[in-house]
N, C-alpha and C. Protein backbone atom coordinates (compact mmCIF):
# COMPACT_ATOMS: atom_id res chain seq x y z
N UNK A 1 22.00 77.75 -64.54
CA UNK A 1 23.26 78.10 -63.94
C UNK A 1 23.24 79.52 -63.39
N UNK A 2 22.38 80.25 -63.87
CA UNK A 2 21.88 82.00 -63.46
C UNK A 2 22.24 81.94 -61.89
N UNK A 3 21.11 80.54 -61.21
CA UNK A 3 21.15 81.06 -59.76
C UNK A 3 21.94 80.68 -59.20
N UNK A 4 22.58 79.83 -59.60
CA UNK A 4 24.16 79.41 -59.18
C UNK A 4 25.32 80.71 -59.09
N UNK A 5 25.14 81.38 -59.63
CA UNK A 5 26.35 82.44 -60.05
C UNK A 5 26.66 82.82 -58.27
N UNK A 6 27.47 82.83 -58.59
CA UNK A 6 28.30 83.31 -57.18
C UNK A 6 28.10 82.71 -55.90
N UNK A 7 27.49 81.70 -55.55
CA UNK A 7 27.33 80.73 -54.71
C UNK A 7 28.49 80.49 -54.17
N UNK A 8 29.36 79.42 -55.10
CA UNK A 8 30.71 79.38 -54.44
C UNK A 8 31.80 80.13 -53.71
N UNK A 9 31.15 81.44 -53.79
CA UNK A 9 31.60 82.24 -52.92
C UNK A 9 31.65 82.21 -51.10
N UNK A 10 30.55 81.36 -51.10
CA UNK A 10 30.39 80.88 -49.57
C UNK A 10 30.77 79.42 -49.05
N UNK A 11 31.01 79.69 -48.03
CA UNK A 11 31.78 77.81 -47.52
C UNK A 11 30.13 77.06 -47.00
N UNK A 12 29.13 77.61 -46.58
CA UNK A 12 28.44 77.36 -46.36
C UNK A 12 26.73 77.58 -46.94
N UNK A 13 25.42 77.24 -46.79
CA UNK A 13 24.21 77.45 -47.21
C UNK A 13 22.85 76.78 -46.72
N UNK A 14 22.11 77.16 -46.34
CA UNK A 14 21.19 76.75 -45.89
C UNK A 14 19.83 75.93 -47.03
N UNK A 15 19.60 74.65 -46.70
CA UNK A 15 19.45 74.00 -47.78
C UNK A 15 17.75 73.60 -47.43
N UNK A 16 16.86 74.25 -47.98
CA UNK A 16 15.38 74.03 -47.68
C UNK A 16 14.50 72.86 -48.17
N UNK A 17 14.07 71.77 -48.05
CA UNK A 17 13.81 70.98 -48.69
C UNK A 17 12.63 70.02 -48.12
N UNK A 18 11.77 69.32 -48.87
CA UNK A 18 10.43 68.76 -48.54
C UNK A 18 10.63 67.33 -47.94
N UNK A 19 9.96 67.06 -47.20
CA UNK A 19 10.01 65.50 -46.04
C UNK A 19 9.49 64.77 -46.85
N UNK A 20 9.39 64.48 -48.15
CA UNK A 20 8.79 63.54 -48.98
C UNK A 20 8.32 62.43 -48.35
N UNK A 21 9.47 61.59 -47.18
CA UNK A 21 8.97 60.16 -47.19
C UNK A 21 8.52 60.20 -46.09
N UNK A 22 8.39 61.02 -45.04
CA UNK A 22 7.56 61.17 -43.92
C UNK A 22 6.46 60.98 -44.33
N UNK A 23 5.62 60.33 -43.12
CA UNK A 23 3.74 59.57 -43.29
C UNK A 23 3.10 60.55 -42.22
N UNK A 24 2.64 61.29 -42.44
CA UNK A 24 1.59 62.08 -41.07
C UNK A 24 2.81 62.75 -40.16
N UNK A 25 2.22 63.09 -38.80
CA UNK A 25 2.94 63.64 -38.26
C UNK A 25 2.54 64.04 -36.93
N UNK A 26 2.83 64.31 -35.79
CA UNK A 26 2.43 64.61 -34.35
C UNK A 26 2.89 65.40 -33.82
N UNK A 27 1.90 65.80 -32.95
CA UNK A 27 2.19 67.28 -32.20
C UNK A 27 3.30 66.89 -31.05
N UNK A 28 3.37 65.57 -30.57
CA UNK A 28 4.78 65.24 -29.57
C UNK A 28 5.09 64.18 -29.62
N UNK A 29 6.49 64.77 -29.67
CA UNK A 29 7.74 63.21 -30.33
C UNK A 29 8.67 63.16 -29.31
N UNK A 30 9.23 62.26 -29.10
CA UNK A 30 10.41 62.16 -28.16
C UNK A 30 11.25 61.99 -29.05
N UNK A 31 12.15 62.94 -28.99
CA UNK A 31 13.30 63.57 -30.30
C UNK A 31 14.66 62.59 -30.02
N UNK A 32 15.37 62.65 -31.45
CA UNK A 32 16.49 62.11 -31.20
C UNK A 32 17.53 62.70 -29.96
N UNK A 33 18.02 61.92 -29.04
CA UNK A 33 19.13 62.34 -28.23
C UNK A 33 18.10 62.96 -27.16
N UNK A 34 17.05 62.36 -26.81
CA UNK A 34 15.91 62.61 -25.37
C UNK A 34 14.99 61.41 -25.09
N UNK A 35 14.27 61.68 -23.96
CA UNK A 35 14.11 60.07 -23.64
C UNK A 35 12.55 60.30 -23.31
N UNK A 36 12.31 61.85 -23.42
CA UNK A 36 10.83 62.34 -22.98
C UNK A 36 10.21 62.54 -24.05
N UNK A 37 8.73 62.77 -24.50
CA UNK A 37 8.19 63.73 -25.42
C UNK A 37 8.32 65.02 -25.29
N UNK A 38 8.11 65.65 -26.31
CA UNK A 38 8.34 67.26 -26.62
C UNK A 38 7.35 67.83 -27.95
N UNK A 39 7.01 69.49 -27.03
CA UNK A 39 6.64 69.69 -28.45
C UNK A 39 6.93 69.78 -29.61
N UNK A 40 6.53 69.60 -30.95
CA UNK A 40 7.11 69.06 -32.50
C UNK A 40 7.63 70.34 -32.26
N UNK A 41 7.47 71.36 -32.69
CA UNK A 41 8.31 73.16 -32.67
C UNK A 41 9.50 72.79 -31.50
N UNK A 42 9.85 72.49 -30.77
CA UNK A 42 10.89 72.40 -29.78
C UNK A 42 12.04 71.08 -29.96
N UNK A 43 11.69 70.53 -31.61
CA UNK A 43 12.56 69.78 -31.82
C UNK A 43 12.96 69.54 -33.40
N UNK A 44 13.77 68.88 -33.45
CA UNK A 44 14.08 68.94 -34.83
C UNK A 44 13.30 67.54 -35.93
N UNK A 45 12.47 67.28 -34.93
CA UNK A 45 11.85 66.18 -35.78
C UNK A 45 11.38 66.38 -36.88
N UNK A 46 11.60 65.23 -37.95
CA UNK A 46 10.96 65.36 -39.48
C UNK A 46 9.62 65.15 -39.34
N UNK A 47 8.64 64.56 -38.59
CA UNK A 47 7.40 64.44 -38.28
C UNK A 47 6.63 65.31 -37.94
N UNK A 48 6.70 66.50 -39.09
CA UNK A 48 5.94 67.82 -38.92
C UNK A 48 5.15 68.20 -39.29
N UNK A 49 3.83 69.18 -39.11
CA UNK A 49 2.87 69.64 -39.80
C UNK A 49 3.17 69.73 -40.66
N UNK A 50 4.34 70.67 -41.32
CA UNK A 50 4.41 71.55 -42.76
C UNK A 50 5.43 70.50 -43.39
N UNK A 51 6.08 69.41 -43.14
CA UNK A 51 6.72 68.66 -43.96
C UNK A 51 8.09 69.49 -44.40
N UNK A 52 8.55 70.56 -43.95
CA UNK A 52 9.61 71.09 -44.25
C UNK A 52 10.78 70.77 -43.89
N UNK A 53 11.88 70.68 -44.18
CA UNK A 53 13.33 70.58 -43.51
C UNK A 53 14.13 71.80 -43.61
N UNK A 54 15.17 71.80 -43.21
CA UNK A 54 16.05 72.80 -42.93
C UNK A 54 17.58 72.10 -42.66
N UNK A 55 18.45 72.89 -43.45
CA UNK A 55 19.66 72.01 -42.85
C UNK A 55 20.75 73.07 -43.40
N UNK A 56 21.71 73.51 -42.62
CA UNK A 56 22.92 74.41 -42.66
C UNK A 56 24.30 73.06 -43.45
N UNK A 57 25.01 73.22 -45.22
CA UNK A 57 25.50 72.23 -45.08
C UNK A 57 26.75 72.93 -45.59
N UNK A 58 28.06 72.15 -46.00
CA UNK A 58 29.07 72.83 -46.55
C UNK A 58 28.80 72.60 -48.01
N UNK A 59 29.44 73.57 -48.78
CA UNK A 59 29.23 73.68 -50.10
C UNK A 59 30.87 73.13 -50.43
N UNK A 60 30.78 71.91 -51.25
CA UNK A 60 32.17 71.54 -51.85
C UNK A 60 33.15 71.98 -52.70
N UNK A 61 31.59 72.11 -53.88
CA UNK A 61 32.03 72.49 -55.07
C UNK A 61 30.65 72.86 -55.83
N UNK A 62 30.63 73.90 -57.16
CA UNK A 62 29.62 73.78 -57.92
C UNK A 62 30.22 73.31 -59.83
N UNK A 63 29.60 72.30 -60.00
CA UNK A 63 29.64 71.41 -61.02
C UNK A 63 28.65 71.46 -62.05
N UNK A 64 28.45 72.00 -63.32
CA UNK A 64 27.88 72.03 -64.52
C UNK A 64 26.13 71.79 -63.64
N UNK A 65 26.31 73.03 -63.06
CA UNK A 65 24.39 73.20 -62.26
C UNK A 65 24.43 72.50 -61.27
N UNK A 66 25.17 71.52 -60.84
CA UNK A 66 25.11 70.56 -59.50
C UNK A 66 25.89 71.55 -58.28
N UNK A 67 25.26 71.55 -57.22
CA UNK A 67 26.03 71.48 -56.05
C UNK A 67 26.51 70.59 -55.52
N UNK A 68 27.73 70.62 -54.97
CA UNK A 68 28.41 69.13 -54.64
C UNK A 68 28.09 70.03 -52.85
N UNK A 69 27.56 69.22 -51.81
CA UNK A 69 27.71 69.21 -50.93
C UNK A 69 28.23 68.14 -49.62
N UNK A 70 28.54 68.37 -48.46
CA UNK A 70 29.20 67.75 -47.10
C UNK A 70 28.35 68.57 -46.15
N UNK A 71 28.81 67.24 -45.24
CA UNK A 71 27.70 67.29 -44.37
C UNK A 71 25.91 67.70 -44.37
N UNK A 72 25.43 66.72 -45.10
CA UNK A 72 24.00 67.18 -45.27
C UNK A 72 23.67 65.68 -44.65
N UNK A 73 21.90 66.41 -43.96
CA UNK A 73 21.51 65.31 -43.10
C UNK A 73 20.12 64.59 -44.12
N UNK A 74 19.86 64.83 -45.18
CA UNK A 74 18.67 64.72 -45.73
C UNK A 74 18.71 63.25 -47.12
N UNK A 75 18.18 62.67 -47.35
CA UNK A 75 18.18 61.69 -47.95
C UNK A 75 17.99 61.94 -49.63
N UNK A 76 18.83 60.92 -50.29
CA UNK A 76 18.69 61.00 -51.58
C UNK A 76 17.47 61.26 -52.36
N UNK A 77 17.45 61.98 -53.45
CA UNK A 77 16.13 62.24 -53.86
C UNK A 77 15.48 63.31 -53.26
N UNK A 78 15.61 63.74 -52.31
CA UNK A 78 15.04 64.60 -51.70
C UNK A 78 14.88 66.03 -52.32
N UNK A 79 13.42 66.30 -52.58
CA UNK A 79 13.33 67.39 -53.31
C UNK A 79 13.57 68.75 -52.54
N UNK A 80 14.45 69.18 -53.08
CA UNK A 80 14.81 70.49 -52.76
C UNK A 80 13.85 71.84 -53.06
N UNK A 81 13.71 72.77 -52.16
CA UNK A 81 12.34 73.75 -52.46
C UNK A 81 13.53 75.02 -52.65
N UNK A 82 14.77 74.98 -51.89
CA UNK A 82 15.51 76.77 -52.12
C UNK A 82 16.62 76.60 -51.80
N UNK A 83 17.64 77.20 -51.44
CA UNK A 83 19.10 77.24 -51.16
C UNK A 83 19.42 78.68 -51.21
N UNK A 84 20.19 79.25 -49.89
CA UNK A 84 19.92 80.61 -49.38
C UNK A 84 21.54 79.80 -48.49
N UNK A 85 22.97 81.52 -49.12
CA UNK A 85 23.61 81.57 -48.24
C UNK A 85 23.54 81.09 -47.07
N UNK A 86 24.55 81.09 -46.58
CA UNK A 86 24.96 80.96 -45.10
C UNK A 86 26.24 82.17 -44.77
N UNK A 87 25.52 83.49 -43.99
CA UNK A 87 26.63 84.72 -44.06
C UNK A 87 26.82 84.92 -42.42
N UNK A 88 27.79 84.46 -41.67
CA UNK A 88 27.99 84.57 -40.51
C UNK A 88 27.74 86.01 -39.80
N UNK A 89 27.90 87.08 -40.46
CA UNK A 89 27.15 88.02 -39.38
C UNK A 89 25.87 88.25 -39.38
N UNK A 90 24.82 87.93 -40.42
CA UNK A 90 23.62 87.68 -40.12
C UNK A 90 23.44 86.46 -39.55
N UNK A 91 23.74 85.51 -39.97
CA UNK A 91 23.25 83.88 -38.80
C UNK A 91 23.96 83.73 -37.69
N UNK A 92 25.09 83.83 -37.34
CA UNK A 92 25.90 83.60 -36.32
C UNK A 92 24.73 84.32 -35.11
N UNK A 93 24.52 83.13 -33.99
CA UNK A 93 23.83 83.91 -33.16
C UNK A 93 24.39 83.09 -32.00
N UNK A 94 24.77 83.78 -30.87
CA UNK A 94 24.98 83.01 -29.72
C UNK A 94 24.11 82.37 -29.39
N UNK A 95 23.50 81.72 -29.04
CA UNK A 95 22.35 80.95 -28.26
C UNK A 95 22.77 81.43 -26.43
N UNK A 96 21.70 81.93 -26.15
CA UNK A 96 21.63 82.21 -24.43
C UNK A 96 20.91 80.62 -23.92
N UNK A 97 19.58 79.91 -24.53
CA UNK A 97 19.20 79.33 -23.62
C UNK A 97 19.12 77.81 -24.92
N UNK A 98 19.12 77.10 -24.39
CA UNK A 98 18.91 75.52 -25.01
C UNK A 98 18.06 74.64 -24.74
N UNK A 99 16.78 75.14 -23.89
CA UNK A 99 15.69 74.34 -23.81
C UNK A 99 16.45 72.70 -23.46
N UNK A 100 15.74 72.04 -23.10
CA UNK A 100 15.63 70.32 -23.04
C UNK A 100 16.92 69.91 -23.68
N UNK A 101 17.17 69.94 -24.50
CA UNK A 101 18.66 69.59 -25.77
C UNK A 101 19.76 69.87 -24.24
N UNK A 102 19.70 70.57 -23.34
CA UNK A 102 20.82 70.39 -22.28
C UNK A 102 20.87 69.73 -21.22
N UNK A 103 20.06 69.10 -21.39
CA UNK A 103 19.33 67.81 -20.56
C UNK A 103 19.79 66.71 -21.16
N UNK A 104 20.02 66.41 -22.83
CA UNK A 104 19.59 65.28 -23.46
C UNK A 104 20.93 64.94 -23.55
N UNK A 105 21.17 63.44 -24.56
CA UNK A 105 22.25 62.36 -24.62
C UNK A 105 22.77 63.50 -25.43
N UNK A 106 24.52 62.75 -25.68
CA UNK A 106 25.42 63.33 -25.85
C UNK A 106 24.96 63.15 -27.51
N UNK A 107 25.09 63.97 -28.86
CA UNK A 107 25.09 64.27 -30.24
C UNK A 107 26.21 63.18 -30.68
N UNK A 108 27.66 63.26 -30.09
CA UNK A 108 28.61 62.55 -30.35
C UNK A 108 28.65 61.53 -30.46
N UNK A 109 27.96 60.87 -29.17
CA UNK A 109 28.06 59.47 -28.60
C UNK A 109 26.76 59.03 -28.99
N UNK A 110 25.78 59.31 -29.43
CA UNK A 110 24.75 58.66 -29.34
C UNK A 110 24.19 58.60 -30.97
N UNK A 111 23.70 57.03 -31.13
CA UNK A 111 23.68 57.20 -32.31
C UNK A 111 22.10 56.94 -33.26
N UNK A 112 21.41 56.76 -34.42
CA UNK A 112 20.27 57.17 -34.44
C UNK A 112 19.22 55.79 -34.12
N UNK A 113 18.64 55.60 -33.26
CA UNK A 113 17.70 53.87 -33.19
C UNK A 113 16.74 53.67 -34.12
N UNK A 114 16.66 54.99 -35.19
CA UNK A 114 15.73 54.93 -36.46
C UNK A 114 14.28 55.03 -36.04
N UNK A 115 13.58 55.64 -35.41
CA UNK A 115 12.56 56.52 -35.02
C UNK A 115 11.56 56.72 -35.67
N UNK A 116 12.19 57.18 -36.35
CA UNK A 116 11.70 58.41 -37.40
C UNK A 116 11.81 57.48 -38.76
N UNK A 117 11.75 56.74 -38.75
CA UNK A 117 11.68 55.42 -40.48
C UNK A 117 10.47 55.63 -40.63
């Protein structure tokens, strides 16, 4: 519970965690919400060299050592490697440019054809 202490202090946290059920992986994927290939670094695909994830989620609640979280994109079981704030004047970054992603289908409207299984 040590590293828990004061967590709930933030609405948000960045949640680091291992691709367990991913099989291998390729240097170009045609990413969710694009219709081309791309390089693996230029997308958010789980089909990565280093098997890592990354995911910004809301923190609900913290419960006898549990984090209760919303909105997380990562699957049950999924072993977790760290959990690191989320402090808007260090992360908050405008984005100037968006590569390909401003090209691609709409996030909203489009939904996942399972790819990546």
């Amino acid at each position: 519970m040590d590293g828990l202490k004061d967590l709930e202090g933030f609405s948000h946290c960045y949640v680091i965690f291992h691709l367990h059920k991913v099989k291998g992986y390729s240097l170009h994927v045609k990413p969710f919400l694009d219709k081309e290939q791309r390089g693996i670094f230029a997308t958010r695909s789980p089909k990565r060299p280093n098997a890592i994830g990354l995911s910004i989620v809301k923190i609900e609640s913290i419960i006898n050592n549990r984090v209760m979280l919303n909105e997380i994109d990562i699957l049950d079981g999924t072993p977790i490697l760290d959990i690191k704030p989320y402090i808007t004047q260090f992360d908050e970054i405008k984005s100037e440019k968006n590569g390909w992603y401003t090209k691609g289908m709409s996030p909203k409207k489009t939904l996942s054809d399972g790819r990546f299984k």
